[in-house]
PDB file of N, CA and C in Angstrom:
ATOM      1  N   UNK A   1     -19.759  -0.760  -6.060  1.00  0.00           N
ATOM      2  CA  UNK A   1     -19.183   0.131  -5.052  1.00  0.00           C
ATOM      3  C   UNK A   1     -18.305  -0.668  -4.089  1.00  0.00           C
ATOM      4  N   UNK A   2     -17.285  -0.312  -3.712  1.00  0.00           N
ATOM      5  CA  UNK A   2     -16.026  -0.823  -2.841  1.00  0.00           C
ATOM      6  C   UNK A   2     -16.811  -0.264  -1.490  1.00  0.00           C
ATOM      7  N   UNK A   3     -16.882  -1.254  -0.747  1.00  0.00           N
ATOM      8  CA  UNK A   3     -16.798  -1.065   1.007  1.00  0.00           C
ATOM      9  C   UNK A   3     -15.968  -1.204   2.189  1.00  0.00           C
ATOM     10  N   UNK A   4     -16.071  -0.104   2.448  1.00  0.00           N
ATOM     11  CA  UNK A   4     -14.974   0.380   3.791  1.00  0.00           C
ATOM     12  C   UNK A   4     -15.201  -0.841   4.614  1.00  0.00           C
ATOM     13  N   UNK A   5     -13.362  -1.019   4.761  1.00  0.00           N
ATOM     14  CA  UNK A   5     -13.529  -2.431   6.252  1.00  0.00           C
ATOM     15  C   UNK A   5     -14.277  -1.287   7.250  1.00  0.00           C
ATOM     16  N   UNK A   6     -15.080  -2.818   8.281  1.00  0.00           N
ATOM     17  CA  UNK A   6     -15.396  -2.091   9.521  1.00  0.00           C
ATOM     18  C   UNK A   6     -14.059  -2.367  10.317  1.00  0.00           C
ATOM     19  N   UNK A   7     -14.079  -1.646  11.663  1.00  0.00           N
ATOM     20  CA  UNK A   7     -12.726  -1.358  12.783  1.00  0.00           C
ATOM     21  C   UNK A   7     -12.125  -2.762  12.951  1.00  0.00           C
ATOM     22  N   UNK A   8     -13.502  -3.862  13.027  1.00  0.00           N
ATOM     23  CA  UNK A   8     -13.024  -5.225  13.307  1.00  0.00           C
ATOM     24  C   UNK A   8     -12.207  -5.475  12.473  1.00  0.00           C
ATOM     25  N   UNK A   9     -12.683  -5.543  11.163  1.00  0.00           N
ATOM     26  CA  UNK A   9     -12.259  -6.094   9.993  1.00  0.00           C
ATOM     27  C   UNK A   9     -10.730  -5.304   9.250  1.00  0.00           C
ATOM     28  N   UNK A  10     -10.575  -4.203  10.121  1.00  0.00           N
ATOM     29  CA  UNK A  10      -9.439  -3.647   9.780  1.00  0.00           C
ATOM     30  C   UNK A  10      -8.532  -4.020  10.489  1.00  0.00           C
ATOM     31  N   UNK A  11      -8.571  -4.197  12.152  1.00  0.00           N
ATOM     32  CA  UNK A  11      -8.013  -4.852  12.794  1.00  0.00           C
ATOM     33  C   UNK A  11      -7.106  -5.862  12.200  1.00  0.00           C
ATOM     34  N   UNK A  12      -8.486  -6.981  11.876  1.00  0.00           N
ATOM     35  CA  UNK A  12      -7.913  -8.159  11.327  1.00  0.00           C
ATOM     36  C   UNK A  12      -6.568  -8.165  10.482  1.00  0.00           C
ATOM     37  N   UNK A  13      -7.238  -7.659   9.179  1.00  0.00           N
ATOM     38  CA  UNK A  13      -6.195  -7.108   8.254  1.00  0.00           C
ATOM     39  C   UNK A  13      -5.344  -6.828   8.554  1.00  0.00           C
ATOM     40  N   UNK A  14      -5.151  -5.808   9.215  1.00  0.00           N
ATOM     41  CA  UNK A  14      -3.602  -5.075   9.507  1.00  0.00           C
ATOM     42  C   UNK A  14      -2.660  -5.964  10.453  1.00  0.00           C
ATOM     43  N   UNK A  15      -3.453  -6.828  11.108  1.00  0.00           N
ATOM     44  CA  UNK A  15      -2.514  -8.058  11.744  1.00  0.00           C
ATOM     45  C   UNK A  15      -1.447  -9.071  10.790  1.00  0.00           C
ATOM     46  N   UNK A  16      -2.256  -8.935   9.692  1.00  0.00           N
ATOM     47  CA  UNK A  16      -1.459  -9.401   8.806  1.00  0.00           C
ATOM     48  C   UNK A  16      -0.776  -8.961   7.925  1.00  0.00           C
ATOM     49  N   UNK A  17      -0.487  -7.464   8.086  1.00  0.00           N
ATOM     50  CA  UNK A  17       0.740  -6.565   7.487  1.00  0.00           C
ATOM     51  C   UNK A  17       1.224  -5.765   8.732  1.00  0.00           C
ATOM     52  N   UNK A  18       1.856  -6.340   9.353  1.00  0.00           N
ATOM     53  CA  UNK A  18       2.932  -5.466  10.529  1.00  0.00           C
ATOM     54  C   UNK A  18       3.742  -4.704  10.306  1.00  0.00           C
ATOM     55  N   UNK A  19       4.201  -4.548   9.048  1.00  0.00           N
ATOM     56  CA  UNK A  19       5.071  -2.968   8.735  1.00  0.00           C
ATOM     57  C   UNK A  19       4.479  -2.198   8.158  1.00  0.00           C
ATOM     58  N   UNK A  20       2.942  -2.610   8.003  1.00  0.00           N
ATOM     59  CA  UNK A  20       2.044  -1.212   7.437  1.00  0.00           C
ATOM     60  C   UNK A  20       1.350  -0.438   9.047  1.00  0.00           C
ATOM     61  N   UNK A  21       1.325   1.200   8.884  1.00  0.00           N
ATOM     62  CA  UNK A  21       0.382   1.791   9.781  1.00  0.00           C
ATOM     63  C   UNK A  21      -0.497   2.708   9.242  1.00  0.00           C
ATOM     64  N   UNK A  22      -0.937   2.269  10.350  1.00  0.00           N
ATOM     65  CA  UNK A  22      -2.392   3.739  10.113  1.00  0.00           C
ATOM     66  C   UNK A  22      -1.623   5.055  10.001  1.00  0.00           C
ATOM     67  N   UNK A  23      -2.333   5.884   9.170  1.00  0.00           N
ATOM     68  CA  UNK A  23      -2.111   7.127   8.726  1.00  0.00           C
ATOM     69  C   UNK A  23      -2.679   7.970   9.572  1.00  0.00           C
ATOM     70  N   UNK A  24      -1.857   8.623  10.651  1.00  0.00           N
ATOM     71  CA  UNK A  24      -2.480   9.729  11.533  1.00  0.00           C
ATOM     72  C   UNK A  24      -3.933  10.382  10.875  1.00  0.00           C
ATOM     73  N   UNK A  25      -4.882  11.002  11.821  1.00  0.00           N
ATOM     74  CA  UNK A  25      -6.102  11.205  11.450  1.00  0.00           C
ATOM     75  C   UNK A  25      -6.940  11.064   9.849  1.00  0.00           C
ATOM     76  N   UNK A  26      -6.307   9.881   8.955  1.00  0.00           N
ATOM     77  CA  UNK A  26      -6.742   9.257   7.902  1.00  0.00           C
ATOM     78  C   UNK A  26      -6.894   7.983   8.128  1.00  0.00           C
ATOM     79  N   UNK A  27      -7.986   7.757   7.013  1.00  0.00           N
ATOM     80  CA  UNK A  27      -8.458   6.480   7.471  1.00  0.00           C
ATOM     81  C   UNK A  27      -7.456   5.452   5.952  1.00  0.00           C
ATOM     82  N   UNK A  28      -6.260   5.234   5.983  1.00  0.00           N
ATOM     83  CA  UNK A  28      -4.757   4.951   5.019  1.00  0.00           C
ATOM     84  C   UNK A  28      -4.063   4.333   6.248  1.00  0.00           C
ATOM     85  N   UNK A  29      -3.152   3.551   4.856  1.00  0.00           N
ATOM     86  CA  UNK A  29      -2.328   2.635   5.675  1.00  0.00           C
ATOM     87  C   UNK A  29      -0.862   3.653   4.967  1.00  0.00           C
ATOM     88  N   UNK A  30       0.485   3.140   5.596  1.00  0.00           N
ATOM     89  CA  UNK A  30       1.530   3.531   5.169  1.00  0.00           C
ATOM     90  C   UNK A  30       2.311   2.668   5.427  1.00  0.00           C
ATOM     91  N   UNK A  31       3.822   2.368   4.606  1.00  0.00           N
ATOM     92  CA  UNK A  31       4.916   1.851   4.756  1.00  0.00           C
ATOM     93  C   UNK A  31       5.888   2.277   4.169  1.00  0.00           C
ATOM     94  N   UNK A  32       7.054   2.482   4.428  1.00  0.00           N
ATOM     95  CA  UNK A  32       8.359   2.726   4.093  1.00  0.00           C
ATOM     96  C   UNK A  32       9.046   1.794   3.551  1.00  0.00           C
ATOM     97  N   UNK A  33       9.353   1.821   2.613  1.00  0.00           N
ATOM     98  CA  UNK A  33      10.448   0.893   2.168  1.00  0.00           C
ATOM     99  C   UNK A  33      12.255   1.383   1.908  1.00  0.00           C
ATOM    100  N   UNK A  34      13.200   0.473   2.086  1.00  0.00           N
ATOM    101  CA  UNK A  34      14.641   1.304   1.604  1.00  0.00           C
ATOM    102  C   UNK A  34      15.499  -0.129   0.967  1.00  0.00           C
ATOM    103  N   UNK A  35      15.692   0.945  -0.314  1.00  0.00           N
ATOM    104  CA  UNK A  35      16.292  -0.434  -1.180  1.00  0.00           C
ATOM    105  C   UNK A  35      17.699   0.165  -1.266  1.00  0.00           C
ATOM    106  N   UNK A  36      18.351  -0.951  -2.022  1.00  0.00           N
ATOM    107  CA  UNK A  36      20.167  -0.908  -2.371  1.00  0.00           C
ATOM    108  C   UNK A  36      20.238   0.475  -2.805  1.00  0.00           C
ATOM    109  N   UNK A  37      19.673   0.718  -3.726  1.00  0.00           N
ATOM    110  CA  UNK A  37      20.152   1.894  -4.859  1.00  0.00           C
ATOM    111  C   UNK A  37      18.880   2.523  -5.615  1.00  0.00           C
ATOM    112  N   UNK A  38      18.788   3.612  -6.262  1.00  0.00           N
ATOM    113  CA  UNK A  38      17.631   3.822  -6.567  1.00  0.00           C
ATOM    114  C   UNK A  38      17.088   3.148  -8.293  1.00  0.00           C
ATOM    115  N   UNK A  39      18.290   2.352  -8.589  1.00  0.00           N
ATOM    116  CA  UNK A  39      17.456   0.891  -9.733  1.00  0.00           C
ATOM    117  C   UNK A  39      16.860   0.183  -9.055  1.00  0.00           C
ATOM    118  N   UNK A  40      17.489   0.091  -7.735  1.00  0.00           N
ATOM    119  CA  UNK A  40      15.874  -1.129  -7.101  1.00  0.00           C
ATOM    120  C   UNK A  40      14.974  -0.550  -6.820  1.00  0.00           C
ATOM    121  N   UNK A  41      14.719   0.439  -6.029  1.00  0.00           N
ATOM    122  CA  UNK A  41      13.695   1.072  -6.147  1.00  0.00           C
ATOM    123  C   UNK A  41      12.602   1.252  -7.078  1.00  0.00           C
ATOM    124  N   UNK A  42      13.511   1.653  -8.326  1.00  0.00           N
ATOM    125  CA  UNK A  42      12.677   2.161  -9.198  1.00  0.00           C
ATOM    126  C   UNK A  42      11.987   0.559  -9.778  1.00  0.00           C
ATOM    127  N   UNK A  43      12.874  -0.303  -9.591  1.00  0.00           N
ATOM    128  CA  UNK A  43      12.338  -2.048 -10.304  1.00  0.00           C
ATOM    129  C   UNK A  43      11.238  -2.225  -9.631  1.00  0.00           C
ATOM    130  N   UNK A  44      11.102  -1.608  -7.706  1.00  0.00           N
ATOM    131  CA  UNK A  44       9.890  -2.199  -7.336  1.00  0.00           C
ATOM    132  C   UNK A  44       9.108  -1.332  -7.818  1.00  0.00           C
ATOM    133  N   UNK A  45       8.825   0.029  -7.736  1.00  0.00           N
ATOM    134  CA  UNK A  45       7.746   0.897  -8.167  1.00  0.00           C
ATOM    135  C   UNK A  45       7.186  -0.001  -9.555  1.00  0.00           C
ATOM    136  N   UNK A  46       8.272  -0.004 -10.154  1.00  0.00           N
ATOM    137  CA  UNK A  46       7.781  -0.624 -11.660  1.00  0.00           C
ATOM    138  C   UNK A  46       6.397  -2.158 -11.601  1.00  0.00           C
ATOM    139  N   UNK A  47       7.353  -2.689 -10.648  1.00  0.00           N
ATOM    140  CA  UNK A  47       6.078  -3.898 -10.115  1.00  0.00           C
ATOM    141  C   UNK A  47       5.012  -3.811  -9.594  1.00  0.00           C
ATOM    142  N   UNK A  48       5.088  -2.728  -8.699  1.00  0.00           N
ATOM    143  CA  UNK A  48       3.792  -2.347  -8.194  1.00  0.00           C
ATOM    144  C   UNK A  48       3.206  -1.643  -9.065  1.00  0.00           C
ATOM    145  N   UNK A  49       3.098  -0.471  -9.562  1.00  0.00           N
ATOM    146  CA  UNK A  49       2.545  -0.205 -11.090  1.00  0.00           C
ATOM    147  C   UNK A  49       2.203  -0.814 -11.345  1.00  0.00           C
ATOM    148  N   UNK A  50       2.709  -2.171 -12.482  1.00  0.00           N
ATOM    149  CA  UNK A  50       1.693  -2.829 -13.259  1.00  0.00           C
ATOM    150  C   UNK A  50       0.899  -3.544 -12.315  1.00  0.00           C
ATOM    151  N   UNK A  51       0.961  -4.211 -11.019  1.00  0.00           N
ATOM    152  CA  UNK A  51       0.035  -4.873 -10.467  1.00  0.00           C
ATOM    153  C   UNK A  51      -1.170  -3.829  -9.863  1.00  0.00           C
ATOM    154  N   UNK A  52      -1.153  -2.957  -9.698  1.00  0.00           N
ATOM    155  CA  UNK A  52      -2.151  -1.455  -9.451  1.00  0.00           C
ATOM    156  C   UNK A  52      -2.744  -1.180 -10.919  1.00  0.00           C
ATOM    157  N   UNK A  53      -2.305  -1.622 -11.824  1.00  0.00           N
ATOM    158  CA  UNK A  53      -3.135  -1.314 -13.121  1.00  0.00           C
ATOM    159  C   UNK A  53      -3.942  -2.128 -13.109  1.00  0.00           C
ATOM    160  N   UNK A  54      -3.206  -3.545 -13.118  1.00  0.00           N
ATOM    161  CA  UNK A  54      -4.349  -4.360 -13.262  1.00  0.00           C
ATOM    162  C   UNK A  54      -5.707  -4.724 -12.659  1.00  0.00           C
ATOM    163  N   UNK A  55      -5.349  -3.888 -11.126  1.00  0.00           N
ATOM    164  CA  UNK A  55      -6.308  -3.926 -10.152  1.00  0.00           C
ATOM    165  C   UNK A  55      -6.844  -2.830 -10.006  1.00  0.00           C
ATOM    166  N   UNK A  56      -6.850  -1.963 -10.867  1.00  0.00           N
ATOM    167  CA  UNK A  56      -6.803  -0.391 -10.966  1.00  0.00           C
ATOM    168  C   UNK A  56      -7.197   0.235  -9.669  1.00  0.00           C
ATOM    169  N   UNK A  57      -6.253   0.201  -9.103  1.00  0.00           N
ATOM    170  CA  UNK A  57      -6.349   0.632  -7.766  1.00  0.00           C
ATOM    171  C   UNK A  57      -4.862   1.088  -7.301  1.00  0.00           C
ATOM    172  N   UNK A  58      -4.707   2.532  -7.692  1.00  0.00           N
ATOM    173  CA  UNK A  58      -3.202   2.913  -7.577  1.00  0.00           C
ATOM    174  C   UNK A  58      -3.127   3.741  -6.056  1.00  0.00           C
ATOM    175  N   UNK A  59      -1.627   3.375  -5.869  1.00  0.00           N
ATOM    176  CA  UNK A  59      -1.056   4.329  -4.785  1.00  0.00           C
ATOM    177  C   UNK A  59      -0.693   4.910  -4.656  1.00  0.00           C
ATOM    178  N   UNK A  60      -0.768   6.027  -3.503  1.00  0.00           N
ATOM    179  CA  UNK A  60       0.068   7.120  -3.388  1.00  0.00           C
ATOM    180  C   UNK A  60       1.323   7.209  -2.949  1.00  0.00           C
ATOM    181  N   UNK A  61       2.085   7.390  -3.436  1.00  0.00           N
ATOM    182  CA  UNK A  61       3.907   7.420  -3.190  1.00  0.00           C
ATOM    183  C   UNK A  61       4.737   8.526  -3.534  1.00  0.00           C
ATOM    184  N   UNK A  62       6.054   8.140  -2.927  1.00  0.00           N
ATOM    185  CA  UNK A  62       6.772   9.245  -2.785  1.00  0.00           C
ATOM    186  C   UNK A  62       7.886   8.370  -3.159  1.00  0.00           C
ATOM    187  N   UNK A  63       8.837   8.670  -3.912  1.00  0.00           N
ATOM    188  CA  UNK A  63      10.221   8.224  -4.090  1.00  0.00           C
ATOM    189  C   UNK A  63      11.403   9.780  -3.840  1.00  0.00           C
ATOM    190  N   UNK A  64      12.407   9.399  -2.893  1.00  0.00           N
ATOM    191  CA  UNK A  64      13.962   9.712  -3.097  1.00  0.00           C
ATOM    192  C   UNK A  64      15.161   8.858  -2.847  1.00  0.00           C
ATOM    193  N   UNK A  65      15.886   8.726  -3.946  1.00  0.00           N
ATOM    194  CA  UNK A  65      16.696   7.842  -4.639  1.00  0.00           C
ATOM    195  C   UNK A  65      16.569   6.562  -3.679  1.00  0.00           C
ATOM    196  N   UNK A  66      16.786   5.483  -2.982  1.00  0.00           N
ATOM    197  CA  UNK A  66      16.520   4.272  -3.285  1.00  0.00           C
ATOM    198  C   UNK A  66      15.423   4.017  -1.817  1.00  0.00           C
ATOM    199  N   UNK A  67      14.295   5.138  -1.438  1.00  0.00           N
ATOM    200  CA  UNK A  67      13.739   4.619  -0.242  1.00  0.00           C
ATOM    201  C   UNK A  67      12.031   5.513  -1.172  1.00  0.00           C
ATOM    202  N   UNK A  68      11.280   4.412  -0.915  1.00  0.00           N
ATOM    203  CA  UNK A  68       9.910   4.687  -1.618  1.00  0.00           C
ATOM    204  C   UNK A  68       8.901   4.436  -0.196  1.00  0.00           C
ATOM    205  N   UNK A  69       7.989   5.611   0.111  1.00  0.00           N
ATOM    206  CA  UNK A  69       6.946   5.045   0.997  1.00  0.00           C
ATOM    207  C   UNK A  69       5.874   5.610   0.050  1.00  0.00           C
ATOM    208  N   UNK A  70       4.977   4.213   0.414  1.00  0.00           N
ATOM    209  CA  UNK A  70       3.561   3.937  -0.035  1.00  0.00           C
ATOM    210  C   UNK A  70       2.487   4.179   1.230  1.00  0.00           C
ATOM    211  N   UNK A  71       1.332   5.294   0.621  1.00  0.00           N
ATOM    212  CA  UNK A  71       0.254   5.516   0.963  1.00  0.00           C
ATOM    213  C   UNK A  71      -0.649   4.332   0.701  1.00  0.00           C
ATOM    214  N   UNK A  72      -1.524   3.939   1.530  1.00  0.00           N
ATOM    215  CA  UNK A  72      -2.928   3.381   0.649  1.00  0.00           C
ATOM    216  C   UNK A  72      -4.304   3.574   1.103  1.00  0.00           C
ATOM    217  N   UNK A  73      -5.540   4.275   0.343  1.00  0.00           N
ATOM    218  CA  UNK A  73      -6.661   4.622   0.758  1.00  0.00           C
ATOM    219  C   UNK A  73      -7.429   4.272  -0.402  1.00  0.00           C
ATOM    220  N   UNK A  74      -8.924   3.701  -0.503  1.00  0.00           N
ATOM    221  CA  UNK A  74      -9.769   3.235  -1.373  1.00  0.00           C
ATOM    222  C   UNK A  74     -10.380   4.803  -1.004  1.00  0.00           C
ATOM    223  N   UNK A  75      -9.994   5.724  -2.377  1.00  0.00           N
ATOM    224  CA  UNK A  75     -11.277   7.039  -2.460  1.00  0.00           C
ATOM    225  C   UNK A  75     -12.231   6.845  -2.187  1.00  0.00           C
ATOM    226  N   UNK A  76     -12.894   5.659  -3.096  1.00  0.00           N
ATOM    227  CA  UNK A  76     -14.390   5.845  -3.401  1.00  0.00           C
ATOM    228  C   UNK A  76     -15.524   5.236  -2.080  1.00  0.00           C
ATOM    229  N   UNK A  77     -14.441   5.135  -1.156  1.00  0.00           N
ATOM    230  CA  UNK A  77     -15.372   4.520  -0.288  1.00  0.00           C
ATOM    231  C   UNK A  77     -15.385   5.452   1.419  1.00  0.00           C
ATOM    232  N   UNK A  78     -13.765   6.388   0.807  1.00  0.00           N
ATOM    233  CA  UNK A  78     -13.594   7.362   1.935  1.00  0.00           C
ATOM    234  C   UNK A  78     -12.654   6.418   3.309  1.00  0.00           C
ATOM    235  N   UNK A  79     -11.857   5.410   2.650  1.00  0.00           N
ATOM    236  CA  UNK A  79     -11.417   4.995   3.598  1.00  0.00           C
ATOM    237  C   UNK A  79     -10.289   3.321   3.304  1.00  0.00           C
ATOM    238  N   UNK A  80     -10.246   2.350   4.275  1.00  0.00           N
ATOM    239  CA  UNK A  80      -9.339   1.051   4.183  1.00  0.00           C
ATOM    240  C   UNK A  80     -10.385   0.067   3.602  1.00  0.00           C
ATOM    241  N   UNK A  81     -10.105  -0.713   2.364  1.00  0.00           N
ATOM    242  CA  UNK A  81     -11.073  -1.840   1.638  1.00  0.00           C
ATOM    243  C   UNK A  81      -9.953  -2.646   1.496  1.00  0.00           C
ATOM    244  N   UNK A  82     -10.680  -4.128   1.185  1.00  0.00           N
ATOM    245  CA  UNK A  82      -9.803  -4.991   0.671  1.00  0.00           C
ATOM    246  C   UNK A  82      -9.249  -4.611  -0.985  1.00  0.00           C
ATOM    247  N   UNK A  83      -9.460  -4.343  -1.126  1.00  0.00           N
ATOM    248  CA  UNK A  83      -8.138  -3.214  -2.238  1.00  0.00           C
ATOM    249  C   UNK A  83      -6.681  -3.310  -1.804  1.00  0.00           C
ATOM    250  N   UNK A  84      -6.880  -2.185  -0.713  1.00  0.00           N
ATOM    251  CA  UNK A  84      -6.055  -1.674   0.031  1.00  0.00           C
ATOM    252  C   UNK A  84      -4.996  -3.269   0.436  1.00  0.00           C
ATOM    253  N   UNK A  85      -6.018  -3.591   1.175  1.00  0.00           N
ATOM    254  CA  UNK A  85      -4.842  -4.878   1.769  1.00  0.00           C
ATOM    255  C   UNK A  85      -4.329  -5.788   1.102  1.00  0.00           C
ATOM    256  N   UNK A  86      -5.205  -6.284  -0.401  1.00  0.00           N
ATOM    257  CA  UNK A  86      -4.597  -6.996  -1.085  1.00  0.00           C
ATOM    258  C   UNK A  86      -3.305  -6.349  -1.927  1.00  0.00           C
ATOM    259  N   UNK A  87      -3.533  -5.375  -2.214  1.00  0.00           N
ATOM    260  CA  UNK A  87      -2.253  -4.846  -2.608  1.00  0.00           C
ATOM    261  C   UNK A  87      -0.840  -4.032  -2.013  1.00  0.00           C
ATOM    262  N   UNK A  88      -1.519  -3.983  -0.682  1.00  0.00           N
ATOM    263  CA  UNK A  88      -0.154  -4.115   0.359  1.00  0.00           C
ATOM    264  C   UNK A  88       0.548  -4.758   0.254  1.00  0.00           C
ATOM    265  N   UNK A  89      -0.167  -6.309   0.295  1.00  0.00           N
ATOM    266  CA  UNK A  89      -0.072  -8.107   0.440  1.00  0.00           C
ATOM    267  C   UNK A  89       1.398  -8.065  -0.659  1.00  0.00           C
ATOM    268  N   UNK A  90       0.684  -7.781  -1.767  1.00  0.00           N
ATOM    269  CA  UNK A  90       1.400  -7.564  -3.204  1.00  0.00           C
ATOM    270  C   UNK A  90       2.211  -6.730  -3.195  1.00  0.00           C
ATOM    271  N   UNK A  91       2.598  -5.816  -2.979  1.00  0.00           N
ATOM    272  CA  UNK A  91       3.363  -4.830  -2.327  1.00  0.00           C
ATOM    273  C   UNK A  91       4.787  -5.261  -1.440  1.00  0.00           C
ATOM    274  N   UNK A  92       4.346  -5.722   0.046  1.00  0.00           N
ATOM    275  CA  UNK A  92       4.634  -6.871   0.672  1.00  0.00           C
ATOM    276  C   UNK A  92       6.077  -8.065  -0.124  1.00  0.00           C
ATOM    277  N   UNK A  93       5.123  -8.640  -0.921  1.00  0.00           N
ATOM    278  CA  UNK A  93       5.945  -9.443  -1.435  1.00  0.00           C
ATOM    279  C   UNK A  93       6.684  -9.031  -2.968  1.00  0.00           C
ATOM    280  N   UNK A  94       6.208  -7.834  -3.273  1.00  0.00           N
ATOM    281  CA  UNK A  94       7.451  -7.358  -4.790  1.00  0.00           C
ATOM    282  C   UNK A  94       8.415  -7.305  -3.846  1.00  0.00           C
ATOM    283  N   UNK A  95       8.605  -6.126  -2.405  1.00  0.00           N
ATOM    284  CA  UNK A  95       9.650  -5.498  -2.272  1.00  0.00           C
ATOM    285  C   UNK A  95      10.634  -6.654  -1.553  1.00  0.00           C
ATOM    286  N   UNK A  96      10.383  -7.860  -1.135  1.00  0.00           N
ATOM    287  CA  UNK A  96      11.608  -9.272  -0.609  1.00  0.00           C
ATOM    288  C   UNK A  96      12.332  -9.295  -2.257  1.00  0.00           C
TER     289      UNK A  96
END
């Protein structure tokens, strides 16, 4: 079973992703991204995909043509896990 950060421990975390936020009355992070064109876009989705497979831990997103924002919430725990942040992290660094 995956466990929900506590407030501290989310804190922490999120200090170390500054363009992610909390999701109004959800316990999710969010970020916006805006690329050249919607082939980059679609190149990062593509990266994040396979790295969410492998961690099977997928996100919720939205794409129109080259600007993608990413949801992130661990279901099974009802809330923010290191899931979540490691694949921000990853996230983070596809979209440079």
């Amino acid at each position: 079973m995956v466990e929900k950060l506590s407030a501290d421990a989310r804190r922490r975390a999120l200090a170390s992703l500054p363009e992610w936020t909390l999701v109004d009355g959800r316990e999710a992070i969010v970020r916006r991204f805006k690329f050249a064109n919607f082939n980059a876009a679609w190149g990062f989705m593509s990266r994040v995909a396979l790295q969410a497979e492998r961690m099977d831990h997928h996100p919720e997103w939205f794409n129109v043509y080259s600007t993608v924002e990413v949801t992130l919430s661990t279901h099974d725990c009802g809330g923010l896990s290191e899931k979540d942040i490691a694949l921000a992290a990853f996230i983070d660094a596809a979209a440079r």
